[in-house]
Structures are given as structure tokens and as C-alpha cells.
Protein backbone atom coordinates (compact mmCIF):
# COMPACT_ATOMS: atom_id res chain seq x y z
CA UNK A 1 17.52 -2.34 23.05
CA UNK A 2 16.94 1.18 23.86
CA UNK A 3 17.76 4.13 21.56
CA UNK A 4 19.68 5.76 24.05
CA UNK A 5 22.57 2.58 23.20
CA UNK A 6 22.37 3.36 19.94
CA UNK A 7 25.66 5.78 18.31
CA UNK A 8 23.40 8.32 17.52
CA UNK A 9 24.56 12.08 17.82
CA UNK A 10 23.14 13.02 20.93
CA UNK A 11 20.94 16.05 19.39
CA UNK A 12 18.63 13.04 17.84
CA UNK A 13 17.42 12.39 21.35
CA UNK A 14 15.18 15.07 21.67
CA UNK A 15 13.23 14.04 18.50
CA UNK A 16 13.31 10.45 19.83
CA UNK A 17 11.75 11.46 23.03
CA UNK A 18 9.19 13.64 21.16
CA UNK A 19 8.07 10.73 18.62
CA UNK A 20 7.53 8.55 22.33
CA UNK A 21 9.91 5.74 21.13
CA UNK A 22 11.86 3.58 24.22
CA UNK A 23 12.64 0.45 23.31
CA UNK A 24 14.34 -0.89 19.27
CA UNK A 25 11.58 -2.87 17.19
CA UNK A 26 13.87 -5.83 15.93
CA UNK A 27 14.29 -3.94 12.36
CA UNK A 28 15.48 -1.28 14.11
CA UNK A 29 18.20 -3.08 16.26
CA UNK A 30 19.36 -4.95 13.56
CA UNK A 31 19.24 -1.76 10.44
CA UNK A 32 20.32 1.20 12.82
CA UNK A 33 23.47 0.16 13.47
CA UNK A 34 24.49 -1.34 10.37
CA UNK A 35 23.41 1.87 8.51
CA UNK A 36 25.26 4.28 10.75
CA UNK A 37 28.35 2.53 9.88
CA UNK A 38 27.74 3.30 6.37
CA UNK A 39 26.76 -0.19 5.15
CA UNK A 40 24.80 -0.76 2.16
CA UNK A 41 21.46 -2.54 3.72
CA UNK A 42 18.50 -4.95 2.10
CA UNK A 43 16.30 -4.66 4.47
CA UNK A 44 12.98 -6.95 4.79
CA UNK A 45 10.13 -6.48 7.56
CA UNK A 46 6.33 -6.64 7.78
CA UNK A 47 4.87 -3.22 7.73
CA UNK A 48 4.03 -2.05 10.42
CA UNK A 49 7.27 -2.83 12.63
CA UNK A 50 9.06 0.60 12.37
CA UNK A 51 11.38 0.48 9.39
CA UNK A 52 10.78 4.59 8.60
CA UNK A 53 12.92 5.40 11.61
CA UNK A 54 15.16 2.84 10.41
CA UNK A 55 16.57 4.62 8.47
CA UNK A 56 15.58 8.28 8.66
CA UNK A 57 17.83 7.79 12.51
CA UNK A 58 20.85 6.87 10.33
CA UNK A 59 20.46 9.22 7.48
CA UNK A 60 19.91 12.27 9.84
CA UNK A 61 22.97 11.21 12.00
CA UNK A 62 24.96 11.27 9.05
CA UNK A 63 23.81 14.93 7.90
CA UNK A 64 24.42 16.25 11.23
CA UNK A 65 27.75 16.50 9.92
CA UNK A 66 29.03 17.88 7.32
CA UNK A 67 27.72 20.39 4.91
CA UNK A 68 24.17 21.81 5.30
CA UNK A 69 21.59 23.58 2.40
CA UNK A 70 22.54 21.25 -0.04
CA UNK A 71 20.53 17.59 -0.77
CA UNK A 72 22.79 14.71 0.54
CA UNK A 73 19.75 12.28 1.18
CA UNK A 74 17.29 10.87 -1.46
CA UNK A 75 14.19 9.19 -0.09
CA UNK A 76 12.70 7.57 -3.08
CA UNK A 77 8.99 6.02 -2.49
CA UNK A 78 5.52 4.85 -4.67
CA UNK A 79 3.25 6.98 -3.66
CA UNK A 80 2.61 10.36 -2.57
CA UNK A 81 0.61 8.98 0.94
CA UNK A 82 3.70 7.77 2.26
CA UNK A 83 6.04 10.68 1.54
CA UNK A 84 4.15 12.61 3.74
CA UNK A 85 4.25 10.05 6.12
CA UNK A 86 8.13 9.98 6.56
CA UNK A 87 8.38 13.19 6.04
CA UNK A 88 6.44 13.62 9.25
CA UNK A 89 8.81 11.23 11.04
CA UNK A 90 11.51 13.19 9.48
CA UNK A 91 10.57 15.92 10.88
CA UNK A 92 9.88 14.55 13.95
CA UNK A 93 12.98 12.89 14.73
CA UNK A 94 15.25 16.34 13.10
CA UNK A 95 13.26 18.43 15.78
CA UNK A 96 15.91 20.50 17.15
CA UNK A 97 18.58 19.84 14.59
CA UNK A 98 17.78 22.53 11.78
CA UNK A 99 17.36 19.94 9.40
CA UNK A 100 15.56 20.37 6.25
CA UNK A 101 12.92 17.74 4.19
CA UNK A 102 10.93 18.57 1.07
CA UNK A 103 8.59 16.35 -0.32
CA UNK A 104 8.21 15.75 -4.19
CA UNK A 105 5.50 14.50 -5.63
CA UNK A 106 2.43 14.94 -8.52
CA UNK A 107 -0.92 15.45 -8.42
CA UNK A 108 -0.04 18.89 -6.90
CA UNK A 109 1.60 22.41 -7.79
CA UNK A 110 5.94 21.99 -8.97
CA UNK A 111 6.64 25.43 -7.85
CA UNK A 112 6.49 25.32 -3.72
CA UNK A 113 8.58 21.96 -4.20
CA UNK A 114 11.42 23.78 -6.55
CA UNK A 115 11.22 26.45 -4.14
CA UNK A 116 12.08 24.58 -0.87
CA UNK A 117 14.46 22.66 -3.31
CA UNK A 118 15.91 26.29 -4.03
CA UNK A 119 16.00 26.87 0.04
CA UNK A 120 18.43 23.98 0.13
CA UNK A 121 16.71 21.27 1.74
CA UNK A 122 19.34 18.53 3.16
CA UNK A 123 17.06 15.35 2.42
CA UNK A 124 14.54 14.89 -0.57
CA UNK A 125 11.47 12.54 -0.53
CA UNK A 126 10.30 11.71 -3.56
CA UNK A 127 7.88 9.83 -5.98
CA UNK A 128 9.72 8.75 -9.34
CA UNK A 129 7.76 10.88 -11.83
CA UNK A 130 7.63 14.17 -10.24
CA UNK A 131 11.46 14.08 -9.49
CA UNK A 132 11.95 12.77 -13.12
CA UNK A 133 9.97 16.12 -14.10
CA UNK A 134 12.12 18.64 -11.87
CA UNK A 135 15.39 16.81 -12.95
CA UNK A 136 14.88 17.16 -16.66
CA UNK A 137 13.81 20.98 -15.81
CA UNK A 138 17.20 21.25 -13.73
CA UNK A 139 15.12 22.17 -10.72
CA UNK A 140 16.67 19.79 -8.81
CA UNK A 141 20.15 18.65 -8.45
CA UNK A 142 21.23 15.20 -7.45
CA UNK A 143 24.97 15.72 -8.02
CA UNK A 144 26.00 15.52 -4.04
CA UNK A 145 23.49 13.33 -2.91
CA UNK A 146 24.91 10.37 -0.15
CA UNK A 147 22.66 8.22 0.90
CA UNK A 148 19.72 7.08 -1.11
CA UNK A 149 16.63 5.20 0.05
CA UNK A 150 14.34 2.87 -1.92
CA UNK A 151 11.10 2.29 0.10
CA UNK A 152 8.44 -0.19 -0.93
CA UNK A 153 10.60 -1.28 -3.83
CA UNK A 154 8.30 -4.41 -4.49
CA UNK A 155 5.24 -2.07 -5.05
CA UNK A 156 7.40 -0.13 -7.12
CA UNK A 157 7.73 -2.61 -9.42
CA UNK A 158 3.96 -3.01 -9.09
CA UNK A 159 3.28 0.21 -10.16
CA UNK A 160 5.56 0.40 -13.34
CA UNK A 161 8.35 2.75 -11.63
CA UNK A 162 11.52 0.85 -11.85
CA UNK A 163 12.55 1.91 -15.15
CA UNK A 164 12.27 5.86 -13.34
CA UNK A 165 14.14 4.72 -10.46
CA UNK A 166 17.18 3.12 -12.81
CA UNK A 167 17.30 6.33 -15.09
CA UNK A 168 17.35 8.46 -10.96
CA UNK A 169 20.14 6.41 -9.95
CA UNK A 170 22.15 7.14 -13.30
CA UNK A 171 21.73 11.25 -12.17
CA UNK A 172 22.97 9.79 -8.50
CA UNK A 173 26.83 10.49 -7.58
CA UNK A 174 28.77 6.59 -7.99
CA UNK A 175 30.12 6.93 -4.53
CA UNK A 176 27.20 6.50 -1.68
CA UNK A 177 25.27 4.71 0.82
CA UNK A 178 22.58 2.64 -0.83
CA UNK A 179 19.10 1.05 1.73
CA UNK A 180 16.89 -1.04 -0.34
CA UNK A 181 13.48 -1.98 1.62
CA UNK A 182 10.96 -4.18 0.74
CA UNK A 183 8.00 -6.10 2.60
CA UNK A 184 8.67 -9.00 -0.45
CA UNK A 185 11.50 -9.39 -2.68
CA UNK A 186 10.18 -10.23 -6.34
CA UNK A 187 12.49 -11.86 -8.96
CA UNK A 188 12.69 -8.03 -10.55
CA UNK A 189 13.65 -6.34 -7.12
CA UNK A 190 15.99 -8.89 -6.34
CA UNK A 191 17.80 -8.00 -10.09
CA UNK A 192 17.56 -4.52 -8.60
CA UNK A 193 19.74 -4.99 -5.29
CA UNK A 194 22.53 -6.70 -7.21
CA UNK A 195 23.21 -4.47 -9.73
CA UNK A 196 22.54 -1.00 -7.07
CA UNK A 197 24.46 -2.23 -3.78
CA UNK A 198 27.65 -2.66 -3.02
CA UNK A 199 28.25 -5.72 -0.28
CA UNK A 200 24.72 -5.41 1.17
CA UNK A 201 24.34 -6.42 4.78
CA UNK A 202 20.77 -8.08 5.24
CA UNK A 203 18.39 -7.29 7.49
CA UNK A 204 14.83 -9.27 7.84
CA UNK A 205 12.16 -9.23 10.07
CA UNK A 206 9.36 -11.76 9.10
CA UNK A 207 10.02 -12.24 5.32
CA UNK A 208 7.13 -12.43 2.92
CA UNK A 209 4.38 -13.34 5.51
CA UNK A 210 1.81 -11.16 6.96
CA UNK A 211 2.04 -10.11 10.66
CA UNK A 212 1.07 -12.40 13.23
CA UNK A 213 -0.75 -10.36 15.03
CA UNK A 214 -3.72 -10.79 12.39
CA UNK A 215 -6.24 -12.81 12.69
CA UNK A 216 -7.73 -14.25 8.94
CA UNK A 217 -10.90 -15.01 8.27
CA UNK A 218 -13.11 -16.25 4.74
CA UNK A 219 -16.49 -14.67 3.97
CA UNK A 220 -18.05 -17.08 1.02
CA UNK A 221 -20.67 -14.99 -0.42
CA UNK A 222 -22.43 -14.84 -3.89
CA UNK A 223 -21.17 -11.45 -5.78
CA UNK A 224 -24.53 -10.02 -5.59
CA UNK A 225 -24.42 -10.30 -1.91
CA UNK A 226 -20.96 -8.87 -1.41
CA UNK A 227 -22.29 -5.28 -0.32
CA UNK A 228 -24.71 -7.11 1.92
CA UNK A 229 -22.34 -8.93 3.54
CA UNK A 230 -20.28 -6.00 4.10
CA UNK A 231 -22.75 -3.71 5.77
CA UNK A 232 -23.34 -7.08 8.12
CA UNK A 233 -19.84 -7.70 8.87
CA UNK A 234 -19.43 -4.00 10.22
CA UNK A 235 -23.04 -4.04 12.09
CA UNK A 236 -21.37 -6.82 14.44
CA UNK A 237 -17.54 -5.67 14.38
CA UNK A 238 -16.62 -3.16 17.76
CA UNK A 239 -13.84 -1.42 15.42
CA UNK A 240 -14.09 2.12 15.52
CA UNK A 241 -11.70 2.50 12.69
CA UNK A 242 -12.21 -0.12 9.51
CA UNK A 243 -10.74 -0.05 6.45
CA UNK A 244 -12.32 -1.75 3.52
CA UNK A 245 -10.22 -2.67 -0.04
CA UNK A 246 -11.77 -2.85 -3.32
CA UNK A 247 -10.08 -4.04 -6.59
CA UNK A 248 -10.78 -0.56 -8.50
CA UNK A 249 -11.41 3.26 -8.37
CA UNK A 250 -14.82 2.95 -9.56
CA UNK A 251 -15.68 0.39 -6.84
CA UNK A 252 -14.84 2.33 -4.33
CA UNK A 253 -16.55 5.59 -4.67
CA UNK A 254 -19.38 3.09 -4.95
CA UNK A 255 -18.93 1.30 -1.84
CA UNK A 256 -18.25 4.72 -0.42
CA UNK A 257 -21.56 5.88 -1.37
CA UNK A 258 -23.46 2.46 -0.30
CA UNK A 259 -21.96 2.81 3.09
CA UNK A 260 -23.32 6.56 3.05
CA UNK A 261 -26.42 5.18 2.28
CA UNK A 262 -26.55 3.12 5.64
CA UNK A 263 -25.48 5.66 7.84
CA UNK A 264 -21.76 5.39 7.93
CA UNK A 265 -19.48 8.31 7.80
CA UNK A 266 -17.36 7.08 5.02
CA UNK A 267 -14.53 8.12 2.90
CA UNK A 268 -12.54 7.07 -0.24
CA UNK A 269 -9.28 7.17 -0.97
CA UNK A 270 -8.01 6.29 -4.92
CA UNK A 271 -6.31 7.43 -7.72
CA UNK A 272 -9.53 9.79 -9.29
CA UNK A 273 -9.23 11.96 -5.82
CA UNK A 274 -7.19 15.23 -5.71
CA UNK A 275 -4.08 15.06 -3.14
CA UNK A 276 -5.96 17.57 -1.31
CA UNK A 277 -9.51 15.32 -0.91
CA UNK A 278 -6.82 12.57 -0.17
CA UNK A 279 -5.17 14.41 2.72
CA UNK A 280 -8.37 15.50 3.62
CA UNK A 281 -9.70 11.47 3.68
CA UNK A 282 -6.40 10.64 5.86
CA UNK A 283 -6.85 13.30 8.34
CA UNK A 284 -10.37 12.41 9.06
CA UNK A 285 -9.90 8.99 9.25
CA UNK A 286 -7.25 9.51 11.57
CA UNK A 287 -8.69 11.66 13.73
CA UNK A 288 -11.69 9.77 13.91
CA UNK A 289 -14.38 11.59 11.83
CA UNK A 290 -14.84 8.97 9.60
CA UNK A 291 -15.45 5.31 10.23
CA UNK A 292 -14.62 3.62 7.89
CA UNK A 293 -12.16 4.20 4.60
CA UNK A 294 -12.28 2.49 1.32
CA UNK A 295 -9.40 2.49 -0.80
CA UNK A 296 -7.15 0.76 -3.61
CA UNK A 297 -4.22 -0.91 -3.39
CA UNK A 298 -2.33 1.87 -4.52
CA UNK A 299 -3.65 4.74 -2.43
CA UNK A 300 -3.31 3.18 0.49
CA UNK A 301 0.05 1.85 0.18
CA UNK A 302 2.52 2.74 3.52
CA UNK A 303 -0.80 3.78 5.13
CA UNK A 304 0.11 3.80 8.83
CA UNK A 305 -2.51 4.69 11.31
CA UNK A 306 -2.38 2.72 14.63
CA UNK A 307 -6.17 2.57 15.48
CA UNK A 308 -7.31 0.34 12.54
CA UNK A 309 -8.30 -2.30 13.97
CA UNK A 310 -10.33 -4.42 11.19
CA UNK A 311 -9.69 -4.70 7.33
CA UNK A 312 -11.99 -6.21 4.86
CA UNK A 313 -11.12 -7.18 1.33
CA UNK A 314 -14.57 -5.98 -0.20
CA UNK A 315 -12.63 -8.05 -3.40
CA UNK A 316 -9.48 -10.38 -3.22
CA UNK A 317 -6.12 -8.90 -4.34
CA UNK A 318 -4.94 -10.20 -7.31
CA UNK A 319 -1.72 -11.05 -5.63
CA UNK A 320 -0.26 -12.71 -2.36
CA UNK A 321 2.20 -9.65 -1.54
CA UNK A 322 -0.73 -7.22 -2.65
CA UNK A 323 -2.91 -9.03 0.59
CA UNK A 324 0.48 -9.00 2.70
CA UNK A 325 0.03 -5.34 2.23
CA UNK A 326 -3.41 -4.96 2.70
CA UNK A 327 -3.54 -6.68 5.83
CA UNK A 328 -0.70 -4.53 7.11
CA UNK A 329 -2.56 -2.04 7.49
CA UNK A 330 -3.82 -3.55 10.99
CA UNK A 331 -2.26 -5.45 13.64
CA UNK A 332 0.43 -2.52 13.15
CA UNK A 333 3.12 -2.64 16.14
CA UNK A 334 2.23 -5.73 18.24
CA UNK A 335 -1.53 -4.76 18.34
CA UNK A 336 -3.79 -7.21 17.24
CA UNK A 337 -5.96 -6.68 14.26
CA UNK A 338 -8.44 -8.64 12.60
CA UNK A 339 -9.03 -9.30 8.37
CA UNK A 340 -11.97 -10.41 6.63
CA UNK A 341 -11.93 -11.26 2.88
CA UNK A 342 -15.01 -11.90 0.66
CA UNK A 343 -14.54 -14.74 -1.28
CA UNK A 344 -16.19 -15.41 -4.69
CA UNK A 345 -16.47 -18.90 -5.47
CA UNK A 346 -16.56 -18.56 -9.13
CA UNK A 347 -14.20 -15.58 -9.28
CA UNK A 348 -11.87 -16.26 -6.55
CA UNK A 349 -10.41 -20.25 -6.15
CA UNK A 350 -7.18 -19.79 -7.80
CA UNK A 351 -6.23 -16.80 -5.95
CA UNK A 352 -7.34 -18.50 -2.75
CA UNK A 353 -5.25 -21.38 -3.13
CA UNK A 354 -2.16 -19.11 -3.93
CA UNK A 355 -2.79 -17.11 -0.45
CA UNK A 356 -2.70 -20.38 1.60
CA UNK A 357 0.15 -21.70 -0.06
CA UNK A 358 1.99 -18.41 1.63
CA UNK A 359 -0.16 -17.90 4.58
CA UNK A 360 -1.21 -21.06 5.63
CA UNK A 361 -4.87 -22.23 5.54
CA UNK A 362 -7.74 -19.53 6.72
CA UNK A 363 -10.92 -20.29 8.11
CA UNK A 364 -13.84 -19.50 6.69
CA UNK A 365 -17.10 -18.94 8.55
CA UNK A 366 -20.72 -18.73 7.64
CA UNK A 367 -22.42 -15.34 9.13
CA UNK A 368 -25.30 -16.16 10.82
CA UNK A 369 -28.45 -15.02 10.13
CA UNK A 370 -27.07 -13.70 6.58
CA UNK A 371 -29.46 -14.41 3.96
CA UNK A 372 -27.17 -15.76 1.37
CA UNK A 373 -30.51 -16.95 -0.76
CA UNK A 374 -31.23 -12.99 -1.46
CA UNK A 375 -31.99 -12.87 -4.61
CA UNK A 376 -30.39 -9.89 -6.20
CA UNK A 377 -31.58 -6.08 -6.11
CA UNK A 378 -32.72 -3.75 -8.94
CA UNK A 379 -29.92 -1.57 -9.54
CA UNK A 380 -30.85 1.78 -9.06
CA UNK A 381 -30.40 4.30 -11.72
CA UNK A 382 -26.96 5.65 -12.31
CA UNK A 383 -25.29 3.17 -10.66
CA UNK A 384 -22.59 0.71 -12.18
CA UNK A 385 -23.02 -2.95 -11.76
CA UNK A 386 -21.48 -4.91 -8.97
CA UNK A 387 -18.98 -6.28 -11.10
CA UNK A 388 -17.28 -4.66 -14.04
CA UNK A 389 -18.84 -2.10 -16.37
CA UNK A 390 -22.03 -1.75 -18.37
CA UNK A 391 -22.49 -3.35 -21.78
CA UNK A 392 -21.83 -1.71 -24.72
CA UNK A 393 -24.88 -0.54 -26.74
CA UNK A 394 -25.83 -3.26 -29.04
CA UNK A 395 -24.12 -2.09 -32.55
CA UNK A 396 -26.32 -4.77 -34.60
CA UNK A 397 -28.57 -3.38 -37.09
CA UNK A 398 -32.08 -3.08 -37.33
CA UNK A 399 -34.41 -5.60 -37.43
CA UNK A 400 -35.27 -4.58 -41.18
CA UNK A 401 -31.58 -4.41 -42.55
CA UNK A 402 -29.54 -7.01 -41.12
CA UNK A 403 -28.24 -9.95 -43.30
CA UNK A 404 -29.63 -13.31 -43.66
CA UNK A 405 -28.91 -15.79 -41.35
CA UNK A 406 -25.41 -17.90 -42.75
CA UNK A 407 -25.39 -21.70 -42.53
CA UNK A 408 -22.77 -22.00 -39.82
CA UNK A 409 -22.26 -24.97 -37.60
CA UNK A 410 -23.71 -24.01 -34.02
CA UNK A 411 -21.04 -22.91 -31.57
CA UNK A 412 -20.53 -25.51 -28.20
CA UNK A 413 -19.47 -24.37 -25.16
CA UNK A 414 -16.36 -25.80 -23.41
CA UNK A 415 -17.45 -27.57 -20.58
CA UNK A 416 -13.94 -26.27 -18.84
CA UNK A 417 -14.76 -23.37 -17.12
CA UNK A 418 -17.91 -25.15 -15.57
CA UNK A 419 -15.58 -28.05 -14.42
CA UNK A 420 -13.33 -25.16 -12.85
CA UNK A 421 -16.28 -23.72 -11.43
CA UNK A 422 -17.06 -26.39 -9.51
CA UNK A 423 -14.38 -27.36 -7.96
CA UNK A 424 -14.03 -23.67 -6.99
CA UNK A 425 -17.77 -24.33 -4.89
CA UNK A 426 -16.47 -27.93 -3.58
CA UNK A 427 -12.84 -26.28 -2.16
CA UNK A 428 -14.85 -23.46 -0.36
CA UNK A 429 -17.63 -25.88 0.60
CA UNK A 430 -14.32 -28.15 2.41
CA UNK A 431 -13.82 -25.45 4.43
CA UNK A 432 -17.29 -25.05 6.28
């Protein structure tokens, strides 16, 4: 379907033509239409497939009517990386219009946000918190808002917000157009929609499964090895843009500075960074000065830059929707990407067995010429370990002062966790 079918007010075209799109992605044929008649909408896609302009098209239709410098449209989102991004489609697609966005969000100054708040922006993106803040400060005002927007409700949830976004709608005006969107719809999100939308039309492109334009792959290797197996993985992969995940902040700037190390132009992208190191990460990433990224989960949530072509989980997610996510970050709009996970056999067998109960099974291959009998390096000084943190210093006493040994029956160790172990080695062996 082209956009040009599509009810919009014919001012929108000009921003369409500018953002290059031609042809409906199927979220956008089946949301567009419903939204612009003012539907409440659930709507459920793979990332990656164009549901931004899903509903910014609708919401700025609907403002180019009606009153102007006042918010009517509420954008509420996780994290402050994907603000920006739809407020660049926003603005974008409201070329030409004299519509107004402001984005909301911590981790940087209130005042230029109350300000353009003050100048009477029409539509309001937001992260929970910071809108929280400038509500209880009365420097914003939600009393005529019309539409409202939840993006990326499920990592929402993830990330603790829900209880914000129930005490924003209670500020929200009864009477308005409600979109919910969500790559996966959790028991909590699903509680959510019914008690926020009023006869919800449902719209769902590839529900709970990860694009199929990805191709999966297993990397067994022993946790000492993982780094090793990294730096081979991206020695023999043609991607000029890679992004690699790790399971915390701290292993990250780590990897970061291992990949440094071996000549990669590297950045990092997690919670300890300013928002002005992480705009300056995105923007070289996506313009090509840097290689490869490593991020979290979190910071990289709703990233959306079409030349990734490879991602490697540097550590399994600990969920199935947090690797649907991951891996959406390539293989974005009918390209083909590729994913690699490293896979722990001690750490990793439950989690592995979740994934292919959702995804189906995954091959896993054996890298050749990897030396997976390296035994493992000194660490060098200053760094943490591979896995979790240092030891506490010892608090026992001296030599000289501590008590004398009590007559207690000698601990035994349950043979449990060695049983799980190996059957962890045998279910990873199965697939070689």
C-alpha cells in the first residue's frame, strides 16, 4: 500500500517524501488507518518493521487540526535513546507543518525542556521519571492532552516504570485516544491494556518471535575464552558495523577497552555514560567512525541504525524477549542480519533451553582453528575479572588471635549442581 492511499492531510506528504518512504510496512497498513479513525490500538511487531511512523502519521494528522501551542500528544517511552529517535521521525514527517516536539528526559539539564514546554510544544516525548519531575513542579501540563502513546511497554515493565506510567495516566484527561505497543506482551502489560483502553483494535506483525531475517548461531566457549572468541568472531565477520551485548555496565567498558586493545575503534554505550558521551557513541557509530558498539540491554533499547549488520551476545540475556530485542537490532527492514551468542555451558543451559522453546532450535558451530584448550591469562592489573567482581578482603583474623578450631561435623557438598552441570556440557555437546 502506498502512503499516498492513506487519509492523511495532504501537508504530511512532504515529510513522507523527505523520510524516502513509498510503500506501507504491514504494521503500518494495518495501525495507520485504524489510528486515524481514532481507535484505541494494541499494537504488536518485531522491531525493526516501522511502527514509529505508525503512529507519529496518525497523531500528527490529528494535530493538524485543531488548536496549536498547547500539548495534545504524549509519547511516553523507556529510555532516553529512543526519544530522540522519534523525535527525529517526528520531526521529519511534521516538516512543513509548524509542528512542535520536545523531548523529556534525565540525565540532562530540566530547564531547556520546561522552556520548549513553555513555547507550547503540540506533542511531548517522554521518559517516566523526568516527566514525573516536571509534573510535580507544574512545569508541565497534561490537562488537554489527546492521544497518548506507550512505546516499548514490555521493557517498561522491565525497567521498573509502570507504576510512573499509571500515576501519568491519572494526570491524563479521561477522554482520549490511547496506542499501546509492544514487541511482547507480558502477563503485567497485558493487565495494563485492559484497564487503559477502551475497545482496542489489534494490530500484530510477527508476535513474540525475532525477525526472520536473522540468522542464529551458538558459540560454546569456556568463560575464560569468551573475549577470545570474540576478537575471532569479528577477525572473520565482513560487517562494517557490529554490535556486541554484555550482561552489565562494568562489562562493557571492559570489553570496550579489550577491543581497543586489538585495534578496533570501539565505543560503549550504558547506564555510567553521560547523555552527551551517549549521543556522542550513537553518532559515531552511525556515521561509521566506530566499528563496533558494546552496550546493555537498557541503553540500547529502540536502537535503530540500518547498517548493523552482525550482533553478538558477548553474555546471554537473562530473558527470551530481552534476546528478541537484542537481535532486533539487525536484520532491521527486510535486510538480513546475522547473531552470534556465546554460550557458557555451566552458566548458560537453562536459559538456552528457554530461547529454543520460543525460537526454535539454533545451531551451534565450532570456530575453527580456535584454541578452546587456552588455558587462561594473568589478569592484568586493574582489571576486573571475567565474571563478576573481586573478592572481598578476607575479614578473618590473624593467624595469632583466631579461635580454636570447634568440633563440627564436616560440611558435604550437594552433588546437584554437578549433576546440572553436566547435563548442561552433554545438551551443548548434542548440538555439535
Amino acid at each position: 500500500m502506498k502512503f499516498t492511499e492513506f487519509n492523511l492531510d495532504s501537508r504530511l506528504l512532504k515529510g513522507v517524501q523527505r523520510a524516502g518512504y513509498q510503500l506501507a510496512t504491514p504494521i503500518q497498513e494495518q495501525a495507520i488507518p485504524v489510528a486515524i479513525d481514532g481507535h484505541d490500538i494494541i499494537g504488536t511487531a518485531q522491531t525493526g518493521t516501522g511502527k514509529t511512523a505508525a503512529f507519529v502519521l496518525p497523531i500528527l494528522n490529528t494535530l493538524l487540526s485543531g488548536p496549536r501551542n498547547q500539548a495534545r500528544a504524549l509519547i511516553v517511552t523507556p529510555t532516553r535513546e529512543l526519544a530522540e529517535q522519534i523525535r527525529e521521525t517526528i520531526v521529519t514527517l511534521a516538516s512543513g507543518t509548524g509542528l512542535r516536539c520536545v523531548t523529556v528526559y534525565g540525565g540532562v539539564g530540566a530547564r531547556p525542556q520546561v522552556e520548549a514546554l513553555r513555547r507550547g510544544a503540540e506533542i511531548i516525548v517522554a521518559c517516566p521519571g523526568r516527566l514525573l519531575d516536571l509534573a510535580n513542579q507544574n512545569s508541565v501540563r497534561l490537562n488537554k492532552i489527546e492521544m497518548l502513546v506507550l512505546d516499548e511497554a514490555d521493557r517498561m515493565f522491565d525497567m521498573g516504570f509502570l507504576p510512573d506510567v499509571k500515576r501519568i495516566i491519572k494526570l491524563l484527561p479521561p477522554k482520549r485516544q490511547n496506542m499501546l505497543f509492544s514487541a511482547t506482551f507480558p502477563k503485567e502489560v497485558e493487565e495494563l491494556a485492559k484497564g487503559l483502553l477502551h475497545q482496542p483494535k489489534r494490530v500484530a506483525v510477527g508476535i513474540s518471535a525475532p525477525a526472520n531475517t536473522v540468522a542464529h548461531s551458538l558459540y560454546p566457549v569456556p568463560r575464560h575464552l569468551k573475549s577470545a572468541m570474540l576478537f575471532a568472531l569479528l577477525k572473520r565477520s565482513e560487517a562494517e558495523s557490529v554490535l556486541v551485548f554484555t550482561r552489565t555496565k562494568h562489562r562493557a567498558q571492559k570489553v570496550t577497552r579489550q577491543l581497543e586493545r586489538e585495534g578496533y575503534m570501539a565505543t560503549a554505550l550504558h547506564g555510567n555514560r553521560t547523555q552527551s558521551q551517549r549521543q556522542a557513541a550513537l553518532k559515531g557509530f552511525r556515521d561509521g567512525r566506530y566499528q563496533v558498539m558494546v552496550a546493555t540491554d537498557i541503553a540500547a533499547r529502540g536502537l535503530d541504525i540500518e547498517s548493523i549488520r552482525l550482533v553478538i551476545n558477548y553474555d546471554m540475556p537473562d530473558t527470551v524477549d530481552a534476546y528478541i530485542h537484542r537481535i532486533g537490532r539487525t536484520g532491521r527492514a527486510q535486510r538480513t542480519g546475522e547473531a552470534f551468542t556465546l554460550v557458557v555451558t555451566q552458566d548458560d543451559g537453562d536459559m538456552l533451553r528457554a530461547l529454543e522453546r520460543t525460537v526454535g532450535k539454533i545451531e551451534s558451530r565450532k570456530l575453527d582453528g580456535f584454541d578452546y584448550s587456552a588455558k587462561p591469562a594473568v589478569e592484568p592489573a586493574g582489571e576486573r575479572p571475567e565474571f563478576g567482581r573481586r573478592p572481598a578482603p578476607s575479614k578473618r583474623p590473624a593467624p595469632g588471635n583466631r579461635p580454636a578450631p570447634q568440633n563440627r561435623p564436616a560440611r558435604t557438598r550437594s552433588p546437584r549442581k554437578h549433576r546440572e552441570n553436566d547435563q548442561y556440557a552433554k545438551r551443548l555437546a548434542s548440538y555439535k
